[in-house]
PDB file of N, CA and C in Angstrom:
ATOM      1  N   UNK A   1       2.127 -10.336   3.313  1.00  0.00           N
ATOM      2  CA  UNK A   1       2.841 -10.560   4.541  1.00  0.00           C
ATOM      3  C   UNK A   1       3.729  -9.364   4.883  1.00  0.00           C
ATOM      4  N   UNK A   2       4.381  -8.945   3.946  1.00  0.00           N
ATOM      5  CA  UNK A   2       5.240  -7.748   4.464  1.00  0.00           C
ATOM      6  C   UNK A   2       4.843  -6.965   4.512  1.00  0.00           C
ATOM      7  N   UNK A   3       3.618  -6.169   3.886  1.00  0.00           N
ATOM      8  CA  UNK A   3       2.537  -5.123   4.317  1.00  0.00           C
ATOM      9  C   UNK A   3       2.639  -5.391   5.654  1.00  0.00           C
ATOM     10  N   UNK A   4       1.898  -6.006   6.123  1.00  0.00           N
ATOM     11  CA  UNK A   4       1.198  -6.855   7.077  1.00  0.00           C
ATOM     12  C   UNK A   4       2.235  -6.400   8.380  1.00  0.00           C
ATOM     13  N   UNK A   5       3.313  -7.455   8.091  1.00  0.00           N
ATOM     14  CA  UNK A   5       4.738  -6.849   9.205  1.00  0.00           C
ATOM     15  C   UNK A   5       4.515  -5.535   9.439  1.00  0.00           C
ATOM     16  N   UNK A   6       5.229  -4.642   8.457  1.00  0.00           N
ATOM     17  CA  UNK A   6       5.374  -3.445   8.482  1.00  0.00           C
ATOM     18  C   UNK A   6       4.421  -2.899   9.687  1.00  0.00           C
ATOM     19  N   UNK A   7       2.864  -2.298   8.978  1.00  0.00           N
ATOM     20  CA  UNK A   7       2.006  -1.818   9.537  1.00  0.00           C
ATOM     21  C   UNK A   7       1.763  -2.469  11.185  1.00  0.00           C
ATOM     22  N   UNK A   8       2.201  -3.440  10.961  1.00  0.00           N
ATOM     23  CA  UNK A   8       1.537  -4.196  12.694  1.00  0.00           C
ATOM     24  C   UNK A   8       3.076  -4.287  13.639  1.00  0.00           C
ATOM     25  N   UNK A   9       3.926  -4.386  13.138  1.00  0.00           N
ATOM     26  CA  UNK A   9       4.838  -4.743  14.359  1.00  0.00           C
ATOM     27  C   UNK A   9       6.432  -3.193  14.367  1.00  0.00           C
ATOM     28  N   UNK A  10       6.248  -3.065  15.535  1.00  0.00           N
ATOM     29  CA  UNK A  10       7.077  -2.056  15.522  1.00  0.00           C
ATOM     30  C   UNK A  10       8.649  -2.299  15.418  1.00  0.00           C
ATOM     31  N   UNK A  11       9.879  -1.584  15.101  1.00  0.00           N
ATOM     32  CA  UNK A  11      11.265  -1.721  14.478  1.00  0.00           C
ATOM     33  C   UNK A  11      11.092  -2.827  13.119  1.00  0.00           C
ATOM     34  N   UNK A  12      10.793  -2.788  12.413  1.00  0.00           N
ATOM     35  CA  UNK A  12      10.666  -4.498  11.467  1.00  0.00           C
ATOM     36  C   UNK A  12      10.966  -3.621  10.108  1.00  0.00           C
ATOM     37  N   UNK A  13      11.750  -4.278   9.773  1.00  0.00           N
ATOM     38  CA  UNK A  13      12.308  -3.828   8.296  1.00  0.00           C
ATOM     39  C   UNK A  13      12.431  -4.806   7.710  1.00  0.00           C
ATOM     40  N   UNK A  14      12.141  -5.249   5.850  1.00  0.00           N
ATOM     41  CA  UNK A  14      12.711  -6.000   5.098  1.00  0.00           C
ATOM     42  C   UNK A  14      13.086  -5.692   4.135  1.00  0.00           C
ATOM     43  N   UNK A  15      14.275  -6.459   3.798  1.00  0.00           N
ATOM     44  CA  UNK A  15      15.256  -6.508   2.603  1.00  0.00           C
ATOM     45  C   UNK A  15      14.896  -7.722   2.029  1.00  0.00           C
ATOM     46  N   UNK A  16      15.681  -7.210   0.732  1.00  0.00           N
ATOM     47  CA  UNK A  16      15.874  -8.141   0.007  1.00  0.00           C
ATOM     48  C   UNK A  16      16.034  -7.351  -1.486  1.00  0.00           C
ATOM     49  N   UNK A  17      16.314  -8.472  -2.657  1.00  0.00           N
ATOM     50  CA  UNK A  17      15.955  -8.223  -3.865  1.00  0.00           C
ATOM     51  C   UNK A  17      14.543  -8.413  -3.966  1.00  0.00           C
ATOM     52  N   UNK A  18      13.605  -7.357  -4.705  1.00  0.00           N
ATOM     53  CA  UNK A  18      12.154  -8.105  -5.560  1.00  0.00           C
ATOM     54  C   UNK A  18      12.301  -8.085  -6.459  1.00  0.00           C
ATOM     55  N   UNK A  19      13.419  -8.396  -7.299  1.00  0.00           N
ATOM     56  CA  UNK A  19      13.683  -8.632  -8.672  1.00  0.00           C
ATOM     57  C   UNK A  19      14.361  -9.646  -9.090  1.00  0.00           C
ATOM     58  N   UNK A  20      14.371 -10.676  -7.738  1.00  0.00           N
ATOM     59  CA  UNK A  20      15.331 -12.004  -7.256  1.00  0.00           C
ATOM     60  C   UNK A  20      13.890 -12.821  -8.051  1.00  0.00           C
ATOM     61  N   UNK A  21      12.849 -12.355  -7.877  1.00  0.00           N
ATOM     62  CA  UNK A  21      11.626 -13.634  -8.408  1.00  0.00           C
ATOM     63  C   UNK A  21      10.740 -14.362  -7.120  1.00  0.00           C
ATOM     64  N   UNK A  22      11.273 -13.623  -5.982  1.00  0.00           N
ATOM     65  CA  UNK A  22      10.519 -14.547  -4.974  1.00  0.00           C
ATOM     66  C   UNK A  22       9.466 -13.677  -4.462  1.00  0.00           C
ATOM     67  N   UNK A  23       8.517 -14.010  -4.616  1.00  0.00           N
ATOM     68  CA  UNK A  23       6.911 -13.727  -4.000  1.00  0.00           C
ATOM     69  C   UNK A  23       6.873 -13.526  -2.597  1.00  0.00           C
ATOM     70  N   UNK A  24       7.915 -13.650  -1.372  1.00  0.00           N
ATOM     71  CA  UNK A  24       7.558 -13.183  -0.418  1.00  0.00           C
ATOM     72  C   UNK A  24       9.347 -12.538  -0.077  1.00  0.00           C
ATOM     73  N   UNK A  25       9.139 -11.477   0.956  1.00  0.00           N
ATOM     74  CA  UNK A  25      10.102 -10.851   1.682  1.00  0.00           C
ATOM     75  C   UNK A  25      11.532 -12.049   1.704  1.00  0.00           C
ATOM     76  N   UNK A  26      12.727 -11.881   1.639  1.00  0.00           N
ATOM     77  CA  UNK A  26      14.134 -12.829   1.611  1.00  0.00           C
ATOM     78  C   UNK A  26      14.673 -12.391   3.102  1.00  0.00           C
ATOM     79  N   UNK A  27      14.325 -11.143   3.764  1.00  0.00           N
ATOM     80  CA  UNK A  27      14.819 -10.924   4.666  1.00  0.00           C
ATOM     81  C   UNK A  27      13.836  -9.927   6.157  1.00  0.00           C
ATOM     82  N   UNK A  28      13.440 -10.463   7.235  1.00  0.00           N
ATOM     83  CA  UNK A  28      13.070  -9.962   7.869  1.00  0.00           C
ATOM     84  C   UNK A  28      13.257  -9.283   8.953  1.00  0.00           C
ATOM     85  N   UNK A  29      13.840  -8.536   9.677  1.00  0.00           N
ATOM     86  CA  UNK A  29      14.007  -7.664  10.775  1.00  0.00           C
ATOM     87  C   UNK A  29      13.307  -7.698  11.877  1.00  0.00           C
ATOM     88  N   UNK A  30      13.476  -8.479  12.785  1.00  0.00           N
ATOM     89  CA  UNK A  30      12.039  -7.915  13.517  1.00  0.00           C
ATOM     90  C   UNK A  30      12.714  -6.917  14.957  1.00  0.00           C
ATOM     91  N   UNK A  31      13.066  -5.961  15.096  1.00  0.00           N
ATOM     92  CA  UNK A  31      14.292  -5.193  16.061  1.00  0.00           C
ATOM     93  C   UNK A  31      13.212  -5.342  17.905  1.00  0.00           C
ATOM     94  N   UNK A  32      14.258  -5.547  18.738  1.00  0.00           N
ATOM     95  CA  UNK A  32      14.160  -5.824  19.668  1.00  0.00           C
ATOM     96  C   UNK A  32      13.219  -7.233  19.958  1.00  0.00           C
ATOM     97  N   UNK A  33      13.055  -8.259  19.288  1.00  0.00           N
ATOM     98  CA  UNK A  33      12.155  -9.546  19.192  1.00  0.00           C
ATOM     99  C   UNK A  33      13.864 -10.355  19.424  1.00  0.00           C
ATOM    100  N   UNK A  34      13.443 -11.103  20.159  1.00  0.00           N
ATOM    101  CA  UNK A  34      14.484 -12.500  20.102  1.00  0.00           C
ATOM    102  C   UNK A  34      13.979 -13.536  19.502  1.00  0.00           C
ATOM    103  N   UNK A  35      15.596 -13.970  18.857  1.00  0.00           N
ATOM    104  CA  UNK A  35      15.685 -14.360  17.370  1.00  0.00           C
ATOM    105  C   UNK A  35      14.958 -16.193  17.954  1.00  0.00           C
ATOM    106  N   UNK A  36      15.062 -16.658  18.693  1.00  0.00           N
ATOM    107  CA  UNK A  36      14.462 -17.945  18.569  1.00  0.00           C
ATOM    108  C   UNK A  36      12.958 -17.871  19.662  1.00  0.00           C
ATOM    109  N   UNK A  37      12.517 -16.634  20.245  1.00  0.00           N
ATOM    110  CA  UNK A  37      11.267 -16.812  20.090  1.00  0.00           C
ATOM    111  C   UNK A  37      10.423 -16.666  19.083  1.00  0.00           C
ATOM    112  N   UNK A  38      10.749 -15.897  17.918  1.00  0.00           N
ATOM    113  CA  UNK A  38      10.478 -15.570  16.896  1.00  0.00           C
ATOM    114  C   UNK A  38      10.143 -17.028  15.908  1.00  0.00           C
ATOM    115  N   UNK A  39      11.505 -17.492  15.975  1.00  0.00           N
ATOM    116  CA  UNK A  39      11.491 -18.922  15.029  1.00  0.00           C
ATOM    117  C   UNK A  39      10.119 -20.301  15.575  1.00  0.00           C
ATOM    118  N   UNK A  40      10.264 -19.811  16.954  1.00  0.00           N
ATOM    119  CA  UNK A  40       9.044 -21.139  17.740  1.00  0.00           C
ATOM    120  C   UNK A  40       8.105 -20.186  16.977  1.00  0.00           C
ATOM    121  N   UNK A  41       7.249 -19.403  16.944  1.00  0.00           N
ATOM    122  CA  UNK A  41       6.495 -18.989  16.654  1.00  0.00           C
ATOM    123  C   UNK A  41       6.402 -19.194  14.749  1.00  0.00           C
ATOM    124  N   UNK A  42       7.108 -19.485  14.184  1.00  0.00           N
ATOM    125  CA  UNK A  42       7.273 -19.443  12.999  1.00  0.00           C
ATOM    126  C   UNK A  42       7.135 -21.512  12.471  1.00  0.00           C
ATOM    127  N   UNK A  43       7.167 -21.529  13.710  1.00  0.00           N
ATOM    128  CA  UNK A  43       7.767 -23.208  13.220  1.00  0.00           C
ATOM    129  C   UNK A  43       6.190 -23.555  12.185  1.00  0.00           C
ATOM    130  N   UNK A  44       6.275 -23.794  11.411  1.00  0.00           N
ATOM    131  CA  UNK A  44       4.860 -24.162  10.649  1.00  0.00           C
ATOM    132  C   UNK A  44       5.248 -24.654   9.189  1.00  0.00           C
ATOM    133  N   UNK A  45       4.614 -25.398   8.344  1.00  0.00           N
ATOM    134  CA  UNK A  45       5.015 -25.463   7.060  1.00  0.00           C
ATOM    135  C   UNK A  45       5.035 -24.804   6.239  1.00  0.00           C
ATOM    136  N   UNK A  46       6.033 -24.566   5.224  1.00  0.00           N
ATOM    137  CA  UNK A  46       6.329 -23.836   4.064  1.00  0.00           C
ATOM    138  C   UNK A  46       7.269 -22.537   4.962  1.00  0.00           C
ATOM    139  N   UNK A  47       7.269 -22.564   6.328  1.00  0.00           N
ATOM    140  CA  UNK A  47       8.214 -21.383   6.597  1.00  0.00           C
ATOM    141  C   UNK A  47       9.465 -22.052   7.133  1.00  0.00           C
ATOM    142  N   UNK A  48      10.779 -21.025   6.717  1.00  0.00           N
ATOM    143  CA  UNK A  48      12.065 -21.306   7.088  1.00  0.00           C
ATOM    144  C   UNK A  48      12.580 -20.307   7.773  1.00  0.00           C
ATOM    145  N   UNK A  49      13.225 -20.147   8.961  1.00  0.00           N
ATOM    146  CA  UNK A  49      13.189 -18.961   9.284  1.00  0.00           C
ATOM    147  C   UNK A  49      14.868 -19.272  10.058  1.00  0.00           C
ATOM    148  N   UNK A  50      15.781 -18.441  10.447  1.00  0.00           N
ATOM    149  CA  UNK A  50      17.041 -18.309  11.320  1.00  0.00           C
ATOM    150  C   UNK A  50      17.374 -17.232  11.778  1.00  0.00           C
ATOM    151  N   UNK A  51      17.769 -17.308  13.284  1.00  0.00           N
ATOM    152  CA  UNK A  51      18.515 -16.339  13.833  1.00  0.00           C
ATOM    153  C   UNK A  51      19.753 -15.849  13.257  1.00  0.00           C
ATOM    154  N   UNK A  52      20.470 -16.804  12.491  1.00  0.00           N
ATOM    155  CA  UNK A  52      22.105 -16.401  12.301  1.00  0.00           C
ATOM    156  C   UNK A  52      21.784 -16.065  10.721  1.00  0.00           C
ATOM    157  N   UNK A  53      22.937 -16.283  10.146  1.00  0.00           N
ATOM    158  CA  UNK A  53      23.031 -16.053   8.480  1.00  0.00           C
ATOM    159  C   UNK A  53      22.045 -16.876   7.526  1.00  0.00           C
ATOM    160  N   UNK A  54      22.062 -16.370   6.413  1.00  0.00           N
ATOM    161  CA  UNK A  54      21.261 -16.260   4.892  1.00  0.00           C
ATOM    162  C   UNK A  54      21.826 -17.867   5.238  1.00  0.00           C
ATOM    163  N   UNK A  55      22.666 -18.555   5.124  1.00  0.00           N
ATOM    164  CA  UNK A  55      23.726 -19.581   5.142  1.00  0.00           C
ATOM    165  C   UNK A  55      22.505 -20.960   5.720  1.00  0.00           C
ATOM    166  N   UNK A  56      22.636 -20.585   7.410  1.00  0.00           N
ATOM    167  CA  UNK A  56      21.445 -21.318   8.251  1.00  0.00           C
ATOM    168  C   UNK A  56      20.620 -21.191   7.186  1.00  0.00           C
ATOM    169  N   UNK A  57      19.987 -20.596   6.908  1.00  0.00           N
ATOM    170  CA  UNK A  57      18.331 -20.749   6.177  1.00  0.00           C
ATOM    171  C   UNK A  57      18.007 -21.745   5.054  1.00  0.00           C
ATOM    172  N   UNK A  58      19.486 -21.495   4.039  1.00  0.00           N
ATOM    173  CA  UNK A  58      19.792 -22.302   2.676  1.00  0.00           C
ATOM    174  C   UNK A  58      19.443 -23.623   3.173  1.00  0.00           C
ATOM    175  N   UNK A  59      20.558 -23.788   4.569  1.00  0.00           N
ATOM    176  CA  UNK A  59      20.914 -25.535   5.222  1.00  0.00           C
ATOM    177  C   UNK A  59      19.409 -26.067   5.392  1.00  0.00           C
ATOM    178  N   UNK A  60      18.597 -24.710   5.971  1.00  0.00           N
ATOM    179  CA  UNK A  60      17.513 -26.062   6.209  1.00  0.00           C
ATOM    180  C   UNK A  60      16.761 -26.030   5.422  1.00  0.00           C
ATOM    181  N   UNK A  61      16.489 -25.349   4.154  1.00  0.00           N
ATOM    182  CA  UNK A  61      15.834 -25.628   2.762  1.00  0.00           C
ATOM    183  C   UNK A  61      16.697 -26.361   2.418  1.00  0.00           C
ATOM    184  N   UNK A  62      17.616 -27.054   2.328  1.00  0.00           N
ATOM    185  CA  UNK A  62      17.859 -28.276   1.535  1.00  0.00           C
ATOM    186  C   UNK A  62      18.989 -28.208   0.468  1.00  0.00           C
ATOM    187  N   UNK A  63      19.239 -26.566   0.338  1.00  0.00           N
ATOM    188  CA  UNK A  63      20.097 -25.408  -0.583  1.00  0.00           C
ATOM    189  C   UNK A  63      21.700 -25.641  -0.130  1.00  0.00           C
ATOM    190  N   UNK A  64      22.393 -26.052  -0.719  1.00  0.00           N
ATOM    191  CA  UNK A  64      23.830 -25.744  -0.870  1.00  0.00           C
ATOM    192  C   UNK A  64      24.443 -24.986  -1.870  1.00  0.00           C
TER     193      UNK A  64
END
């Protein structure tokens, strides 16, 4: 997937730790994309996605 980003969509950067243990990207960039057309497009299972903070994302995985 983050190959994938990278090569196909232009401004898109990700962060994160890959030494956190998680198998996909923790943080995505997508520069000049608005943040809740992005999320409709994302709405699907197994993805969590937020415009605002790391914080939002935890809330709707279930994470406190």
């Amino acid at each position: 997937m983050e190959k994938g980003l990278l090569e196909r969509v232009p401004k898109t950067s990700v962060s994160g730790n890959p030494f956190a243990g998680y198998q996909i990207p923790q943080n995505v960039t997508l520069g000049g994309a608005v943040g809740e057309t992005i999320q409709l497009l994302l709405n699907c299972p197994g993805m969590a996605s937020s415009s605002g903070s790391a914080e939002d994302v935890l809330e709707i995985l279930g994470v406190s």
